[in-house]
N, C-alpha and C. Protein backbone atom coordinates (compact mmCIF):
# COMPACT_ATOMS: atom_id res chain seq x y z
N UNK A 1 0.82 -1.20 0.00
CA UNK A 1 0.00 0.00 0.00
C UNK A 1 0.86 1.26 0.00
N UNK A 2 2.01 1.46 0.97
CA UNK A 2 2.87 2.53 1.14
C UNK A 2 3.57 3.03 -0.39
N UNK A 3 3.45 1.96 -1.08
CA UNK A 3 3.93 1.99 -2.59
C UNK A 3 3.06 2.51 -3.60
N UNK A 4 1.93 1.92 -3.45
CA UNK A 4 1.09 2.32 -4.64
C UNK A 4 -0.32 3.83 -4.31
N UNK A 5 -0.07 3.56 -3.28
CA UNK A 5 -1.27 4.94 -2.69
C UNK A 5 -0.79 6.18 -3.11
N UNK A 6 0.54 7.05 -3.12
CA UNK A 6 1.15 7.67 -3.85
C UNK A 6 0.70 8.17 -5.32
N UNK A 7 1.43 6.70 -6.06
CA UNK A 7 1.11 5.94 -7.40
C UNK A 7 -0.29 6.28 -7.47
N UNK A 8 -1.08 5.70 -7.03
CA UNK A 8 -2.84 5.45 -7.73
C UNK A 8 -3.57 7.25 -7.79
N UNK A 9 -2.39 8.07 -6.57
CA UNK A 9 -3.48 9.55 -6.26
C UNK A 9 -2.67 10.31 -6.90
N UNK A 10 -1.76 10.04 -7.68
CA UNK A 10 -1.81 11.08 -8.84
C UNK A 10 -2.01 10.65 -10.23
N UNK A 11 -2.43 9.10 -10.74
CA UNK A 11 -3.17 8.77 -11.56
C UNK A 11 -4.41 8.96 -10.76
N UNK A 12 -5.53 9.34 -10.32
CA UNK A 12 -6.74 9.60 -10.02
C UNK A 12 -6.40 11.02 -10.55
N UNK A 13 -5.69 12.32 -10.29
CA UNK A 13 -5.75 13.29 -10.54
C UNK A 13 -5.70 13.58 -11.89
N UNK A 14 -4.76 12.49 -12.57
CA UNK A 14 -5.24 12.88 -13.82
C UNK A 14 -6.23 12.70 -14.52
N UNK A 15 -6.88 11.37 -14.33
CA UNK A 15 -8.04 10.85 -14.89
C UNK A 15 -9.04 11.92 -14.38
N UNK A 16 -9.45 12.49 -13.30
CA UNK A 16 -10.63 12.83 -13.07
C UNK A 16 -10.38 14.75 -13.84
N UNK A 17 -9.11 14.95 -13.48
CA UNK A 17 -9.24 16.40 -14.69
C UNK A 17 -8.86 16.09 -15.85
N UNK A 18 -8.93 15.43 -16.41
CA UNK A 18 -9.16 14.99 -18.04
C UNK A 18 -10.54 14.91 -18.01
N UNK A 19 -11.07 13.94 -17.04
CA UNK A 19 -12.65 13.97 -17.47
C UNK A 19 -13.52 15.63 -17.03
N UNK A 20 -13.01 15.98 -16.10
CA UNK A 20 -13.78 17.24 -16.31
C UNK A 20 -12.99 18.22 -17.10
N UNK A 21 -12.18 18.00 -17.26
CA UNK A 21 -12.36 19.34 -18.31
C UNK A 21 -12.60 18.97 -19.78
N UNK A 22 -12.66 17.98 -19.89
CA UNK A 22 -13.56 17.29 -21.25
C UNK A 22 -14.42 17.28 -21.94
N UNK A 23 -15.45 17.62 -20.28
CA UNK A 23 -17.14 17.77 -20.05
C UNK A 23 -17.46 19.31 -19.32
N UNK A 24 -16.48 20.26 -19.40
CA UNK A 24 -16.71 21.38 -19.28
C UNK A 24 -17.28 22.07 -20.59
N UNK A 25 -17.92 23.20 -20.20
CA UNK A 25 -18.16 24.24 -21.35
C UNK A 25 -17.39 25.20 -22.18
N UNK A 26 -17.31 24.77 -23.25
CA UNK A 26 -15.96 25.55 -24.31
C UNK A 26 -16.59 27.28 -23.81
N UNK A 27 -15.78 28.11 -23.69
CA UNK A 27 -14.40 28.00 -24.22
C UNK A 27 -13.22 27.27 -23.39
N UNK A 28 -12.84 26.29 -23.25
CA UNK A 28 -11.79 25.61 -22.63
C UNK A 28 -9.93 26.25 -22.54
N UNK A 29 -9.25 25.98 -22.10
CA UNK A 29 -8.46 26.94 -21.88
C UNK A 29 -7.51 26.31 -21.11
N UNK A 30 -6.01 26.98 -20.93
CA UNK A 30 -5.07 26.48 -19.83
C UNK A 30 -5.68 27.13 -18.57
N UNK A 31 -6.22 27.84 -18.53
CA UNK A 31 -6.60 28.23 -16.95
C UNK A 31 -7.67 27.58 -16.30
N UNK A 32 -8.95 27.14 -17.10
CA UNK A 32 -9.55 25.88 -16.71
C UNK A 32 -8.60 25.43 -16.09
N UNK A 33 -7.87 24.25 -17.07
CA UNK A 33 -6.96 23.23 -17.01
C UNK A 33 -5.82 23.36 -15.30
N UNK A 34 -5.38 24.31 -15.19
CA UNK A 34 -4.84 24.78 -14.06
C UNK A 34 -5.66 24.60 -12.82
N UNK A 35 -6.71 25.62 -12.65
CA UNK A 35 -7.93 25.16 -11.89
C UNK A 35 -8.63 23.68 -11.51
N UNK A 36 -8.71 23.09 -12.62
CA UNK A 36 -8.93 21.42 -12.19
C UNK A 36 -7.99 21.30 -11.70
N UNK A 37 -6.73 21.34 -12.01
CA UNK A 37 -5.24 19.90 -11.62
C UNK A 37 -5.32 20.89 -10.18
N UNK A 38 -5.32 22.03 -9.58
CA UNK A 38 -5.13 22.34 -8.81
C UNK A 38 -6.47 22.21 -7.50
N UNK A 39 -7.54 22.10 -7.84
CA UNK A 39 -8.62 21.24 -7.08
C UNK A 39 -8.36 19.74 -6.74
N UNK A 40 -8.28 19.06 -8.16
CA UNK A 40 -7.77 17.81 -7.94
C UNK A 40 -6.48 17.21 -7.03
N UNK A 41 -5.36 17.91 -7.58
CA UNK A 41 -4.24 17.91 -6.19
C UNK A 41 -4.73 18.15 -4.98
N UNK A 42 -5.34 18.86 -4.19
CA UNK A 42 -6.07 19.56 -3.30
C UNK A 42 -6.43 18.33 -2.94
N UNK A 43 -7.55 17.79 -3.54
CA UNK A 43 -7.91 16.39 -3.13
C UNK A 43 -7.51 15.23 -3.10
N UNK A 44 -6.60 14.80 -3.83
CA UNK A 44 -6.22 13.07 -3.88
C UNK A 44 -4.43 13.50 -2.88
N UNK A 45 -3.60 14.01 -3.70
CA UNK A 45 -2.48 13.35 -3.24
C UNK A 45 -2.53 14.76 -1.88
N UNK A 46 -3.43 15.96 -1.43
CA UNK A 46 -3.13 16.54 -0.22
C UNK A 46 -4.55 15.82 1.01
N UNK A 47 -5.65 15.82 0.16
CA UNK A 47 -6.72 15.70 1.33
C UNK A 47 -6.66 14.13 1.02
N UNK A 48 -7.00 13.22 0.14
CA UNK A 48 -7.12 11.59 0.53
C UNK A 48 -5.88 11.17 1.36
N UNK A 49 -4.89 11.53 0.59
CA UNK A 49 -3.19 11.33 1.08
C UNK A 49 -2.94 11.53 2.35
N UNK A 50 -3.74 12.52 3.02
CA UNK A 50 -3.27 13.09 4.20
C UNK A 50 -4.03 12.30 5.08
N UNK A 51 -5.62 12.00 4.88
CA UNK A 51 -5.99 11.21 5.48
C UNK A 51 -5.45 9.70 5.99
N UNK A 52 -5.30 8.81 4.42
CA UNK A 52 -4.70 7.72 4.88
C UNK A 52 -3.54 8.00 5.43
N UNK A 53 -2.61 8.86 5.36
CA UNK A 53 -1.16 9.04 6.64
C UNK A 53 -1.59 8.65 8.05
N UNK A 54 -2.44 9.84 7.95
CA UNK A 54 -2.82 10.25 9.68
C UNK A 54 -3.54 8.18 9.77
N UNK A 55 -4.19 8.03 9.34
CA UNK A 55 -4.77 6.80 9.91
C UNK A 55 -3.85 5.77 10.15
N UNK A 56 -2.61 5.63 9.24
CA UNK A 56 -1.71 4.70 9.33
C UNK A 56 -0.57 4.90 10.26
N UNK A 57 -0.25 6.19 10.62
CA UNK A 57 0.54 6.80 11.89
C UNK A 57 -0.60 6.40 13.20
N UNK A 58 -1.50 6.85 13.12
CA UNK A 58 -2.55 7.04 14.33
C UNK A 58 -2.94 5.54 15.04
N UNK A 59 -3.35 4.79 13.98
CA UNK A 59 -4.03 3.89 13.85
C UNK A 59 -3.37 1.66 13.54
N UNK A 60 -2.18 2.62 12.88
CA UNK A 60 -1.52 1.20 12.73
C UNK A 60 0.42 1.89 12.69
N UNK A 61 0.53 2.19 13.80
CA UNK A 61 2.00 2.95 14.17
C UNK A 61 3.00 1.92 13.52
N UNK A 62 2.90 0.49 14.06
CA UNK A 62 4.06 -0.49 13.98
C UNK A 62 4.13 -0.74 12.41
N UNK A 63 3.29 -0.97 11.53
CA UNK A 63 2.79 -0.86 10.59
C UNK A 63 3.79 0.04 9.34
N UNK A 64 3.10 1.22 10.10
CA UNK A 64 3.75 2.48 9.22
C UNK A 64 4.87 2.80 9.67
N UNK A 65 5.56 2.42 10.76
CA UNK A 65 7.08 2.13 11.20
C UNK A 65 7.72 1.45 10.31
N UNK A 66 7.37 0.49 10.36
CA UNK A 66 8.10 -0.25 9.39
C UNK A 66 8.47 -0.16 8.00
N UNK A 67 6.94 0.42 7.11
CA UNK A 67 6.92 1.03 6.14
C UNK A 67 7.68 2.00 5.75
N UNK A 68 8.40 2.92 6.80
CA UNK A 68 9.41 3.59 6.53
C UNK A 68 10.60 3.02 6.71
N UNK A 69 10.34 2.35 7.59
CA UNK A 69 11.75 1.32 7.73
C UNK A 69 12.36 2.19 9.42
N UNK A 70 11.84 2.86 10.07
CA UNK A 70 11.89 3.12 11.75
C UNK A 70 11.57 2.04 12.23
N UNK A 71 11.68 2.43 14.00
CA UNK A 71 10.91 1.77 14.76
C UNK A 71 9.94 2.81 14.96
N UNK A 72 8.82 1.83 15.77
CA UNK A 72 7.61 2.67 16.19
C UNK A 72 7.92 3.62 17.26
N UNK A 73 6.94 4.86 16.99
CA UNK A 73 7.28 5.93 18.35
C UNK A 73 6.49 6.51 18.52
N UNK A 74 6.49 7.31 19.80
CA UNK A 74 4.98 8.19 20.41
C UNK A 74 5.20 9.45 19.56
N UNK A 75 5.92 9.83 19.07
CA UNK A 75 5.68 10.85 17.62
C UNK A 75 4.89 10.62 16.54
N UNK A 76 4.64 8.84 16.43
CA UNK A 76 4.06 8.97 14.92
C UNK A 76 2.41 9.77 15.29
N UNK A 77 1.62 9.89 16.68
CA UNK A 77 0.92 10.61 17.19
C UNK A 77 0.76 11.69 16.57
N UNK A 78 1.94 12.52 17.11
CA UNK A 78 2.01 13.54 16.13
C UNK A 78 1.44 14.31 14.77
N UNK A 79 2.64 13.31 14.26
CA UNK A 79 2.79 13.13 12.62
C UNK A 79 1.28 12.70 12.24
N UNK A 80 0.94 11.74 12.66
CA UNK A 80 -0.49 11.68 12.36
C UNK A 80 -1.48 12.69 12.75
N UNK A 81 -1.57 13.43 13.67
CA UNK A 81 -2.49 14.55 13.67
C UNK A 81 -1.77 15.24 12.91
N UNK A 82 -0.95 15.74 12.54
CA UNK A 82 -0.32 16.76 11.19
C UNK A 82 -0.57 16.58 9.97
N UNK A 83 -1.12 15.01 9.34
CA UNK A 83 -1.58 14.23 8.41
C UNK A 83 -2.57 14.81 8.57
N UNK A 84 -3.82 14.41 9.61
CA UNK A 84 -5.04 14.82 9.87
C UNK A 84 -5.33 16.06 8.67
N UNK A 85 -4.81 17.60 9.78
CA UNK A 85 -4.80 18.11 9.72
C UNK A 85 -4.88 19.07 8.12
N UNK A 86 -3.89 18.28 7.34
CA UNK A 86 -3.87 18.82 6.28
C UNK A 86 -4.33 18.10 5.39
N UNK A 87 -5.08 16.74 5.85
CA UNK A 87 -5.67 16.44 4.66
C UNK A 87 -7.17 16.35 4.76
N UNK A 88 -7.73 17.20 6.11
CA UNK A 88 -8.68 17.82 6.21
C UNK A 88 -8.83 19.00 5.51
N UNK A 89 -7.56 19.96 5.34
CA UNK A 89 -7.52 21.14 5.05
C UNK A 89 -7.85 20.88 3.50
N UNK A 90 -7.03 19.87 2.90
CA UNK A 90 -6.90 19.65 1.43
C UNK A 90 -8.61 19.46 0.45
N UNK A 91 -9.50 18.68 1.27
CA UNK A 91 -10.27 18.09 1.37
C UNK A 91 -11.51 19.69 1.29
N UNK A 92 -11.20 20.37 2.02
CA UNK A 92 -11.43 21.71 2.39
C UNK A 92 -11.10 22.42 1.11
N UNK A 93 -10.25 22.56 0.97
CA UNK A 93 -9.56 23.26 -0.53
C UNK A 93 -10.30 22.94 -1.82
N UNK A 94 -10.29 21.94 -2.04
CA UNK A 94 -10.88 20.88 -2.82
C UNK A 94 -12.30 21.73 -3.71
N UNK A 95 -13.18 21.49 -2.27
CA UNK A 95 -14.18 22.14 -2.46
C UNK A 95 -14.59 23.53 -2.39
N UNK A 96 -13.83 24.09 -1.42
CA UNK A 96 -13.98 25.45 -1.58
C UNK A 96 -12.79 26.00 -2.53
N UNK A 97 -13.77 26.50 -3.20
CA UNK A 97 -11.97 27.40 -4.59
C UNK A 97 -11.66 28.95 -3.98
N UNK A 98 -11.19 29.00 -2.63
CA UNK A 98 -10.98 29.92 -2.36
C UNK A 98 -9.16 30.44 -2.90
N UNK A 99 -8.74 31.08 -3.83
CA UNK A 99 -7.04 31.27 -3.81
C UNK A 99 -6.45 31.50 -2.55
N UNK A 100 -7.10 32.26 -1.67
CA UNK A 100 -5.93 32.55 -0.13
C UNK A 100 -6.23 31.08 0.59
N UNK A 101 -7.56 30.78 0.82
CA UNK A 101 -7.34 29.92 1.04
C UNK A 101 -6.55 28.24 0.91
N UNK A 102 -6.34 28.05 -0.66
CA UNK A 102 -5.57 27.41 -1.35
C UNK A 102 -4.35 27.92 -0.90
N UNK A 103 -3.70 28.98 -0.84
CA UNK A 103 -2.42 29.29 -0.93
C UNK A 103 -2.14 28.97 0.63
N UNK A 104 -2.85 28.72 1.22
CA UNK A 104 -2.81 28.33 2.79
C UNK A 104 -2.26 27.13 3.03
N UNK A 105 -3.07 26.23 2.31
CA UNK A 105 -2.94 24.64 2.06
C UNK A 105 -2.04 24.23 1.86
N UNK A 106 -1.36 25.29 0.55
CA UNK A 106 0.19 24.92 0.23
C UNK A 106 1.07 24.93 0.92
N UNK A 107 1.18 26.48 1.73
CA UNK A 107 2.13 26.63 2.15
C UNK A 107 1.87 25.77 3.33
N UNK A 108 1.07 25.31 4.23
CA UNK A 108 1.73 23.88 5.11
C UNK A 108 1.71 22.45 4.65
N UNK A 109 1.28 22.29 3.65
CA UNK A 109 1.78 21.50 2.64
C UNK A 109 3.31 21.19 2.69
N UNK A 110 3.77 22.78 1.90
CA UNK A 110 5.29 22.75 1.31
C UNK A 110 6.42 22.30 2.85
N UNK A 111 5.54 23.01 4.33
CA UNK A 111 6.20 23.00 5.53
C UNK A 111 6.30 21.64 5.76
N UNK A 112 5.21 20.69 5.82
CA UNK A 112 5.43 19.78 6.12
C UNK A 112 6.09 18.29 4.95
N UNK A 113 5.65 18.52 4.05
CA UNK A 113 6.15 17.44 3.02
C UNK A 113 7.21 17.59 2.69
N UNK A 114 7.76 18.76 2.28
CA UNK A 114 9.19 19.61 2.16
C UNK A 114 10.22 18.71 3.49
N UNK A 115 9.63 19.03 4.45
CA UNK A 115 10.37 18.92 5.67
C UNK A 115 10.94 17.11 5.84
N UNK A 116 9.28 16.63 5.04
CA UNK A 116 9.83 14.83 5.26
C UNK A 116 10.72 14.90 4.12
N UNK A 117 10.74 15.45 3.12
CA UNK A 117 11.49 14.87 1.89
C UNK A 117 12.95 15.00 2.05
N UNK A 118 13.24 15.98 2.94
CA UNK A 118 14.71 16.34 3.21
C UNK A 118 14.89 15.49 4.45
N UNK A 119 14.24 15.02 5.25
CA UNK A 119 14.60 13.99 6.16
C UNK A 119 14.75 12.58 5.34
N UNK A 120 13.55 12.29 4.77
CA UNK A 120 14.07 10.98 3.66
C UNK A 120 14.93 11.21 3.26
N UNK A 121 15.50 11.97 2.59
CA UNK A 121 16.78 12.16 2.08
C UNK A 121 17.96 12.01 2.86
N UNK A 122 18.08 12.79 4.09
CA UNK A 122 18.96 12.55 5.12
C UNK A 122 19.06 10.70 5.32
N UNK A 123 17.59 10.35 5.55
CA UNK A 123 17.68 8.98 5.81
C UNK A 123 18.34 8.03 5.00
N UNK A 124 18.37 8.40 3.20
CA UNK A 124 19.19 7.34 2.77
C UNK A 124 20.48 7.97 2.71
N UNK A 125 20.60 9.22 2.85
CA UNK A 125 22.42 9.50 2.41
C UNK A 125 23.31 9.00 4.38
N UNK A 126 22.73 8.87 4.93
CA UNK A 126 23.07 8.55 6.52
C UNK A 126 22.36 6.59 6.73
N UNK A 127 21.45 6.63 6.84
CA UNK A 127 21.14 5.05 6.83
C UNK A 127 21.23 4.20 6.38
N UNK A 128 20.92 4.62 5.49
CA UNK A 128 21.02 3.68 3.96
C UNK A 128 19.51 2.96 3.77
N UNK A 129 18.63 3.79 4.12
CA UNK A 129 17.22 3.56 4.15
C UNK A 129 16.54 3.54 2.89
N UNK A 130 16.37 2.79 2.40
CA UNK A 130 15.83 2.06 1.25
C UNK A 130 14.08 1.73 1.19
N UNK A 131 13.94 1.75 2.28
CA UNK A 131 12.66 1.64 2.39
C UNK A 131 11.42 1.93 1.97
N UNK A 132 10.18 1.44 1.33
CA UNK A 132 9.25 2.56 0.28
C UNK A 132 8.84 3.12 0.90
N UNK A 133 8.69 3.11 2.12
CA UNK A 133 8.14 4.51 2.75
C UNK A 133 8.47 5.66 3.01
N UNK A 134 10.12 5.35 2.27
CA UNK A 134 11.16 6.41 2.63
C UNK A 134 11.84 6.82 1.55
N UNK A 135 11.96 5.71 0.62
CA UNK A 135 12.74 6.17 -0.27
C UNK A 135 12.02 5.93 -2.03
N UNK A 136 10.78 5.12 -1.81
CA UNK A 136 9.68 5.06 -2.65
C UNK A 136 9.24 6.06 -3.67
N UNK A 137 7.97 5.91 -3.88
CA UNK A 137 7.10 7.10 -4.67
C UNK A 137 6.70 8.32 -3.59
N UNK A 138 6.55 7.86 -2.29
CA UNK A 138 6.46 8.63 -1.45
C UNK A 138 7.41 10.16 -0.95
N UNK A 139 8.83 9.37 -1.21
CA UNK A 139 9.52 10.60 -1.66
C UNK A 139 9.41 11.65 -2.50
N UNK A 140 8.94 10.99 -4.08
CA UNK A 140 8.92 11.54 -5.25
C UNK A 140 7.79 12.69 -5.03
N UNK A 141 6.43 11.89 -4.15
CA UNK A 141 5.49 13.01 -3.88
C UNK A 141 5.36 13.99 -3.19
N UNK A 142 6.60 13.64 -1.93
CA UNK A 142 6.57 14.84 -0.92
C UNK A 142 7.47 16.01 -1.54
N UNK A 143 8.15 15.42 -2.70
CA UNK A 143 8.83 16.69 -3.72
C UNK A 143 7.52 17.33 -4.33
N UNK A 144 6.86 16.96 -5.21
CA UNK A 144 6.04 16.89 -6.14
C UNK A 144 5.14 17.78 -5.81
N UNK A 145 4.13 17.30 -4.82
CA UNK A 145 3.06 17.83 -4.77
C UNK A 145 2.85 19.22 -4.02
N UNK A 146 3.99 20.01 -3.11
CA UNK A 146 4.05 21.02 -3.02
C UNK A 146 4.50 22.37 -4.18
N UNK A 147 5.47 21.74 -4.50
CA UNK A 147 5.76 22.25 -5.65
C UNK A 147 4.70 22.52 -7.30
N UNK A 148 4.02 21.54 -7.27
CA UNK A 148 2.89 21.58 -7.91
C UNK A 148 1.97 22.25 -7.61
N UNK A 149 1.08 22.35 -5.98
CA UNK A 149 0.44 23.06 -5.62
C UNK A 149 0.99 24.95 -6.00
N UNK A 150 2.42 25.14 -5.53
CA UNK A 150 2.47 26.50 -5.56
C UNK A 150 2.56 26.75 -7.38
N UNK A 151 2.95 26.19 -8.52
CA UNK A 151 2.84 26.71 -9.55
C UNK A 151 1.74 26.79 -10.02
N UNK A 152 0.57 25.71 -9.69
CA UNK A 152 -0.62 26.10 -10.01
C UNK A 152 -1.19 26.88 -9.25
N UNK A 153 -1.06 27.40 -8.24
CA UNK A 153 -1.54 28.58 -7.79
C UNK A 153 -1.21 29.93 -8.08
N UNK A 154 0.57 29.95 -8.71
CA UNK A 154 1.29 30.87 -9.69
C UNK A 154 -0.14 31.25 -10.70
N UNK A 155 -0.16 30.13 -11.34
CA UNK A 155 -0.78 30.05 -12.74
C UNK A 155 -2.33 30.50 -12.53
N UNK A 156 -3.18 30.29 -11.73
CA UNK A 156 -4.09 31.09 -11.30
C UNK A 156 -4.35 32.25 -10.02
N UNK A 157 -3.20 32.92 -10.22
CA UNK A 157 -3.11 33.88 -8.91
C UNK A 157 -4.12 35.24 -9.68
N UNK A 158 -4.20 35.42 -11.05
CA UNK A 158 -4.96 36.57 -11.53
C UNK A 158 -6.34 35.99 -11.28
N UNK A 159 -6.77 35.14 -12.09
CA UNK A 159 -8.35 34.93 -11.78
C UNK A 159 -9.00 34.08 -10.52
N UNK A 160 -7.71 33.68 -10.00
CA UNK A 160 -8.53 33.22 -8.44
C UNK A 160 -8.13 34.74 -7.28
N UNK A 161 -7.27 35.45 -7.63
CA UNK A 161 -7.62 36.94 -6.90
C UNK A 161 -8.65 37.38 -6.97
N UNK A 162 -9.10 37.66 -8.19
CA UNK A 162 -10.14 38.20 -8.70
C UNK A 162 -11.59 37.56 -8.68
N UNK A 163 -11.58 36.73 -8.18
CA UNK A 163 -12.56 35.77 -7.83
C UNK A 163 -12.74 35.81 -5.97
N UNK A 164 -11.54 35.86 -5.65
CA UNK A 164 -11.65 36.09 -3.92
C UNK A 164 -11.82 37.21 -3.48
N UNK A 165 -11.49 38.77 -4.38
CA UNK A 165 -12.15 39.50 -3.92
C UNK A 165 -13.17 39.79 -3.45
């Protein structure tokens, strides 16, 4: 699962903004297009993603210990309400198309995923942690999907301003 949940929520993101903007009303456009992938991110790999974390820290510690290749600890507590947290927020985002609000999402997004990706990293250049929970697709996404979030929010900062006014 630690392998493919990653994997499957950013193929969901694409499939489901291909299909809506497919079945949107012409005139169609890159800023549509921006707007979906940036709802859709919002939802699969920040609000589903964040959910299953928090449940697998919260809920099955030894589990998701391992999956990273740790031992278990009264931090993954934590880490799992920080999961919670933002993939409540994402989930939140999702549906509401607010831009400040979005730009909110990101930026503890970028704080927290940012923050594991440079610890995974630490972990294999120091451990030699190999692990998919560590050194997996999971890595690739905690690069990814912040970075994604803030250019698509680049890319609609004129008409989602102008919309949040």
């Amino acid at each position: 699962m630690i392998f493919w949940v990653p994997i499957l929520s950013y193929v969901a993101v694409l499939l489901v903004t291909a299909l809506s903007y497919s079945r949107a009303a012409p005139p169609r456009g890159p800023g549509l297009l921006a707007k979906l992938l940036l709802r859709y991110v919002c939802l699969f790999p920040v609000g589903l993603m964040g959910l299953w974390a928090a449940l697998g820290h919260i809920m099955f510690p030894a589990r998701s210990a391992a999956g990273i290749g740790w031992a278990t600890s009264p931090f993954q507590i934590e880490v799992g309400a920080a999961n919670l947290g933002i993939g409540l927020a994402g989930l939140i985002g999702a549906f509401y198309p607010n831009w400040g609000f979005r730009l909110a999402v990101a930026v503890m997004t970028a704080g927290f995923l940012g923050g594991a990706a440079v610890n995974h990293l630490i972990e294999i250049a120091e451990a030699g942690n190999y692990a998919a929970g560590n050194a997996g697709p999971i890595l690739y996404t905690d690069v990814l999907t912040p970075l994604l979030l803030l250019i698509l929010l680049a890319l609609t900062y004129r008409s989602g301003r102008a919309a949040s006014a």
